[in-house]
Protein backbone atom coordinates (compact mmCIF):
# COMPACT_ATOMS: atom_id res chain seq x y z
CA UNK A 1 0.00 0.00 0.00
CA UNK A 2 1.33 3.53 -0.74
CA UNK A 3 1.22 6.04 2.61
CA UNK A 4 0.16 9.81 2.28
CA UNK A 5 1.10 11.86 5.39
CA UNK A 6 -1.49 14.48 4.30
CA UNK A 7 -2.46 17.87 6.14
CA UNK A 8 0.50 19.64 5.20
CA UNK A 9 -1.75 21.09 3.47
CA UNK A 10 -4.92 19.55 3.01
CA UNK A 11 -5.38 20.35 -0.80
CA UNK A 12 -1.69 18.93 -1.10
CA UNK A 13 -2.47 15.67 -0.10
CA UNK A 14 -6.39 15.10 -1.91
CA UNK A 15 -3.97 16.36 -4.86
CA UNK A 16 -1.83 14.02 -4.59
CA UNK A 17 -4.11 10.87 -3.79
CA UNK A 18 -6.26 12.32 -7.25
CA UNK A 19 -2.90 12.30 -9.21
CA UNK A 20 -1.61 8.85 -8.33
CA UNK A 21 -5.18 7.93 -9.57
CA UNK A 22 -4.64 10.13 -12.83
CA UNK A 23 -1.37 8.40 -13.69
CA UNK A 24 -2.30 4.55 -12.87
CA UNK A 25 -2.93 2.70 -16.09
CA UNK A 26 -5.98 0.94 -15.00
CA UNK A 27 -9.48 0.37 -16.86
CA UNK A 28 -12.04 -0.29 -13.48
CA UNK A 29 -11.92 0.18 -10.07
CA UNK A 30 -10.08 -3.10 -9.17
CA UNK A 31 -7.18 -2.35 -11.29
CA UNK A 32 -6.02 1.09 -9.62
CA UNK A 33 -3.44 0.97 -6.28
CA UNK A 34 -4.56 0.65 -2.45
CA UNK A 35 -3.60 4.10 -1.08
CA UNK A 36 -4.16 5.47 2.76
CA UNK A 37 -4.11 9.30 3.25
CA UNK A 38 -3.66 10.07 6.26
CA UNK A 39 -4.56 13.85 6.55
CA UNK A 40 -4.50 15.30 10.90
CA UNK A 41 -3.00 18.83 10.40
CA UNK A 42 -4.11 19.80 13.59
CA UNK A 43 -0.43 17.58 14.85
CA UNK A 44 1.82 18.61 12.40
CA UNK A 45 3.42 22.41 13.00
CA UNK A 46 4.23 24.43 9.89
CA UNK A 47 7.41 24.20 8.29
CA UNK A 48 8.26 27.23 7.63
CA UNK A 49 7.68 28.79 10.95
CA UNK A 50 9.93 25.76 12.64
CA UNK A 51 12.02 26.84 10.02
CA UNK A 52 12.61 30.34 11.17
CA UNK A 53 12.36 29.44 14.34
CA UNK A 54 8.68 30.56 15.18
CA UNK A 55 7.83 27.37 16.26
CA UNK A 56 9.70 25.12 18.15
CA UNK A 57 8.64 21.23 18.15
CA UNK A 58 10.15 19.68 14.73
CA UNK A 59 7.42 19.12 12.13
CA UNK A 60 9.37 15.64 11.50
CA UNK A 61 8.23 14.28 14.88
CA UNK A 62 4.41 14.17 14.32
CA UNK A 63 5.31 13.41 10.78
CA UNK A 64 6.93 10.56 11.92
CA UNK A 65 4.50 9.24 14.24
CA UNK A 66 1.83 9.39 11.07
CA UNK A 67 4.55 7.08 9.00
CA UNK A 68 4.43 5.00 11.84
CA UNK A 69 0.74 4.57 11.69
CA UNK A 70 0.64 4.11 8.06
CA UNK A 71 3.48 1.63 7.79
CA UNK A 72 0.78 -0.72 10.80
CA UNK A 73 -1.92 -0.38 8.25
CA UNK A 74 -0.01 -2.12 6.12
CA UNK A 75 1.73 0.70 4.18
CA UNK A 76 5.08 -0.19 2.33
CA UNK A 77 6.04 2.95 0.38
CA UNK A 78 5.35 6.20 2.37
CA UNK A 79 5.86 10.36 1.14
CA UNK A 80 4.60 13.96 2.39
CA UNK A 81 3.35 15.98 -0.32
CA UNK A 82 5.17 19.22 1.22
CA UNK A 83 8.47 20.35 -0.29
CA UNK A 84 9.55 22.47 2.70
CA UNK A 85 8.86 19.40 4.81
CA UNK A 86 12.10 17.87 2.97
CA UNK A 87 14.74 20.57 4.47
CA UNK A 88 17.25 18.43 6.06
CA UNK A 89 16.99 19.58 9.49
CA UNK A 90 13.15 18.26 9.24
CA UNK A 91 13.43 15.25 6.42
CA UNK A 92 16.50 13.66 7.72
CA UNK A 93 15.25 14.13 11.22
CA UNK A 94 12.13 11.95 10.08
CA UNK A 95 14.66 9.12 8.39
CA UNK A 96 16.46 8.30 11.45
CA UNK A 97 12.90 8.57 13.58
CA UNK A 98 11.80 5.39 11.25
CA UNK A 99 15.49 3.81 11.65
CA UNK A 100 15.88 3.69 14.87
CA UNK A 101 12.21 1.69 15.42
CA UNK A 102 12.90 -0.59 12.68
CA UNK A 103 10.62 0.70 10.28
CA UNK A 104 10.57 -1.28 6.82
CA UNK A 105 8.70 2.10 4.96
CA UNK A 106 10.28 3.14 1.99
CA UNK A 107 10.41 7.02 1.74
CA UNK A 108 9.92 9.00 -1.61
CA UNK A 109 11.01 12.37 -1.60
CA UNK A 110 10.05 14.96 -3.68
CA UNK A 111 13.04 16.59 -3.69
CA UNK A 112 15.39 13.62 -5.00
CA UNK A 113 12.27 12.49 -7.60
CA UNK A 114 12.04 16.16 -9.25
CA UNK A 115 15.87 16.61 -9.16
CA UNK A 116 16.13 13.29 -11.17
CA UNK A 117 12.80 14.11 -13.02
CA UNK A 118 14.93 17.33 -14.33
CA UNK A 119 18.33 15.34 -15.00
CA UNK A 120 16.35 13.14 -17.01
CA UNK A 121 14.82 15.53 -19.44
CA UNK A 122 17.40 18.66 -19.11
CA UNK A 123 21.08 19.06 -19.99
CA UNK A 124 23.49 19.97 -17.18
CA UNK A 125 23.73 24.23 -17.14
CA UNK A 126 19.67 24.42 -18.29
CA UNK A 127 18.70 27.77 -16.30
CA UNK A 128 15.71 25.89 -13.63
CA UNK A 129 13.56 28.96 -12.06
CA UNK A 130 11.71 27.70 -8.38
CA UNK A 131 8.82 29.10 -7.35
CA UNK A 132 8.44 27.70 -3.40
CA UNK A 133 7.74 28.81 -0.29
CA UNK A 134 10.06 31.44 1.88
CA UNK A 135 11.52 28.21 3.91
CA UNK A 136 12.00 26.35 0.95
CA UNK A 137 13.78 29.58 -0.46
CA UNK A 138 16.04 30.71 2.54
CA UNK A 139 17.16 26.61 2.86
CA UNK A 140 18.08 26.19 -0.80
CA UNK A 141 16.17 22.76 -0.39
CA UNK A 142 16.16 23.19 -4.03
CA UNK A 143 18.76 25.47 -5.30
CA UNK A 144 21.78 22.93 -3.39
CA UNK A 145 20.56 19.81 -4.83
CA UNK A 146 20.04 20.92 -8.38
CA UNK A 147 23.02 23.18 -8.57
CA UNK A 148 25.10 20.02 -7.61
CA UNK A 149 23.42 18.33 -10.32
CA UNK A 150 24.76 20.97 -13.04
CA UNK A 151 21.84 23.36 -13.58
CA UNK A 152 21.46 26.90 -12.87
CA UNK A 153 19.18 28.27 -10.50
CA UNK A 154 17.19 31.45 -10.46
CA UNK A 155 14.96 32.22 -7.87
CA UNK A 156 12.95 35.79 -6.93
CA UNK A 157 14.36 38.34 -5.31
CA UNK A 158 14.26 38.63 -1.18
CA UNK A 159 11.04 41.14 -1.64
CA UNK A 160 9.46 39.15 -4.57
CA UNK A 161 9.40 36.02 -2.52
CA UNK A 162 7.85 37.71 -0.11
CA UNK A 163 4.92 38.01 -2.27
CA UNK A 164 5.09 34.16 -3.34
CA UNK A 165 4.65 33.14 -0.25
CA UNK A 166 1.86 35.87 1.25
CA UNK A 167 0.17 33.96 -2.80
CA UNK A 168 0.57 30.60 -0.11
CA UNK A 169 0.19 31.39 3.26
CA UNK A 170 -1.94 34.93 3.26
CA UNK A 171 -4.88 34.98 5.01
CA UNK A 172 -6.94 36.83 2.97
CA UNK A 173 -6.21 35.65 -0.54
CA UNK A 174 -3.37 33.08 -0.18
CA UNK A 175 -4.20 29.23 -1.29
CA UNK A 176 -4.17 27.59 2.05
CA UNK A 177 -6.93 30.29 3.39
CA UNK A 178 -9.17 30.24 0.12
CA UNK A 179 -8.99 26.43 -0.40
CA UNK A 180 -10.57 25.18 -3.85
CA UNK A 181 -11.77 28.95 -4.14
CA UNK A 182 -8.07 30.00 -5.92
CA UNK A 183 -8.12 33.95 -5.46
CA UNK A 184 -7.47 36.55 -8.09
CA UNK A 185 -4.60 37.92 -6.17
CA UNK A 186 -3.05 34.50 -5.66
CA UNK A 187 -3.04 33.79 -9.85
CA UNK A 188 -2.04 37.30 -10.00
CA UNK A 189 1.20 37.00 -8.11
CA UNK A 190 2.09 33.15 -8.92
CA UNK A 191 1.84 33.94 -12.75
CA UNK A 192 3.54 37.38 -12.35
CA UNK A 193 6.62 35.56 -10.73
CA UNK A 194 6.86 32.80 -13.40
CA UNK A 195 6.90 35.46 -15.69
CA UNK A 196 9.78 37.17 -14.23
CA UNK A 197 12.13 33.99 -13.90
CA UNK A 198 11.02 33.25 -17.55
CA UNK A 199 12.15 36.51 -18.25
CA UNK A 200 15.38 36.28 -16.54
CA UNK A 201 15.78 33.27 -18.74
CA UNK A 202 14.85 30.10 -17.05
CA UNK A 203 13.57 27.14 -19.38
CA UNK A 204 12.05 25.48 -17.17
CA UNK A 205 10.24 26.37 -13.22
CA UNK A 206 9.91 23.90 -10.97
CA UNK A 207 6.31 25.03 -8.64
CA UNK A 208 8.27 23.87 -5.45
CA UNK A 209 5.78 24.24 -2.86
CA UNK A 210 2.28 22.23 -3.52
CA UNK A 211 0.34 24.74 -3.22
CA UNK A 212 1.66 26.10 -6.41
CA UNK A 213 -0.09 23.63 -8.83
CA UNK A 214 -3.31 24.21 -7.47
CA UNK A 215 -3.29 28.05 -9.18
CA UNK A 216 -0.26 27.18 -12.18
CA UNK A 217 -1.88 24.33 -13.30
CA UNK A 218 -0.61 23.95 -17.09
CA UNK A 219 2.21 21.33 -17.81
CA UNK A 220 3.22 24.31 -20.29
CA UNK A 221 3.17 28.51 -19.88
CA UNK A 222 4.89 30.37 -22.57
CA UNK A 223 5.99 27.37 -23.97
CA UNK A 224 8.18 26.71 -20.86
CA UNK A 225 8.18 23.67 -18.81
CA UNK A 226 6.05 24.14 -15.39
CA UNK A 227 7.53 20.86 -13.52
CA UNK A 228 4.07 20.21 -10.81
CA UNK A 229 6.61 18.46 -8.06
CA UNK A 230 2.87 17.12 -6.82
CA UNK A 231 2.50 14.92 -9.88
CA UNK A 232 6.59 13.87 -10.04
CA UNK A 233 6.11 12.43 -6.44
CA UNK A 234 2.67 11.05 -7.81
CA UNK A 235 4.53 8.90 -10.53
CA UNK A 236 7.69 7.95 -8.75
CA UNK A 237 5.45 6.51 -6.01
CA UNK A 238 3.81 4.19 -8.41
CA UNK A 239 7.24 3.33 -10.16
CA UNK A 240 8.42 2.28 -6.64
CA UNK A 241 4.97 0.55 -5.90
CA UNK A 242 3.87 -1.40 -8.89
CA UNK A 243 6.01 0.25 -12.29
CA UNK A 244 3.27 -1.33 -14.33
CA UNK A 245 0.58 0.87 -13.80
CA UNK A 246 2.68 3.89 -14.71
CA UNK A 247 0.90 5.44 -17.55
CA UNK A 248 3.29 6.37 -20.10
């Protein structure tokens, strides 16, 4: 069975549960993968705020405790559909949680599937623009792993990311406040920012934070790549789980 620690957000995880669904090869009901969200946000503290140090219990140790529960449910392959969830203080923190108990789950990141994702289909020195939220951003948990893989990175500007993530985490028009109801301000600042790292000259933008793909939700804008990280973690679970019923 494929684990979902959902609830960071909400959306994230029903988006990725509907996207594993989307990308199974199957023709009825029986055919498609046993998957278990488990969505409590109430226990797991945001990641950005124990990122700046606003909040102090480690996301990674109710995050844990969920992988725990999934893996007794009978769970073999497990994954959090939250990029800023994978900094290393919080990801790695979650690994050795699961070591040291034993666990047998088999984590995905999303990190490690969209940096391969992009080494597949890019040559090395390809200019990769992130959109992501401001603890994604000030932790480089994307610019350090794909500049070591050859590519350049362009990211917005200290004042401009500031706007990308009031798009996420605003309480009047950001995603996580309006839901499924996607605000005009929130397209309005998401699209303005891919437009400037186009225009700075990136080929491709990754929407690191998965939120992003509920607003940006075209594979292509101005004929540039928009890599959904949401649907990369969607396919490399079923790769892992069954490689099968990857649609092609």
């Amino acid at each position: 069975m494929i684990g979902i620690v959902g609830g960071a957000g909400p959306l994230a995880g029903n988006d990725l549960f509907y996207k594993i669904i989307e990308e199974t090869a199957a023709l009825s009901d029986q055919e498609h993968l046993p998957v278990l969200l488990w969505s409590d946000p109430t226990k797991i503290p945001d990641r950005t705020e124990f990122l700046e140090g606003k909040v102090k219990q480690n996301p990674a140790v109710p995050i844990t405790e969920i992988f725990l529960k999934l893996e007794r449910n009978g769970a073999r392959l497990g994954a959090i559909p939250c990029n800023t969830a994978h900094a290393p203080v919080i990801f790695e923190e979650i690994r050795t949680g699961l070591q040291k108990v034993g666990s047998q789950l088999q984590l995905i990141s999303i990190i490690e599937e969209t940096v391969r994702y992009l080494a597949q289909q890019y040559p090395s020195g390809t200019p990769v623009g992130v959109l992501s939220t401001t603890g994604t951003w000030k932790r480089r948990i994307y610019a350090d792993p794909l500049e070591a893989a050859g590519f350049e990175v362009l990211t917005p500007e200290a004042e401009e990311q500031s706007l990308v993530h009031q798009a996420i985490y605003h309480k009047g028009f950001g995603v996580k406040a309006s839901g499924t109801q996607i605000t005009g301000k929130a397209k309005e600042i998401l699209y303005g920012q891919a437009d400037t790292l186009i225009d700075q000259g990136a080929e491709v933008v990754i929407l690191g934070c998965t939120e992003i793909p509920l607003v940006i939700r075209e594979a292509f804008y101005r004929q540039k790549r928009m890599v959904d990280t949401v649907r990369v973690l969607a396919r490399a679970l079923i790769k892992a789980y069954a490689p099968d019923k990857l649609k092609h």
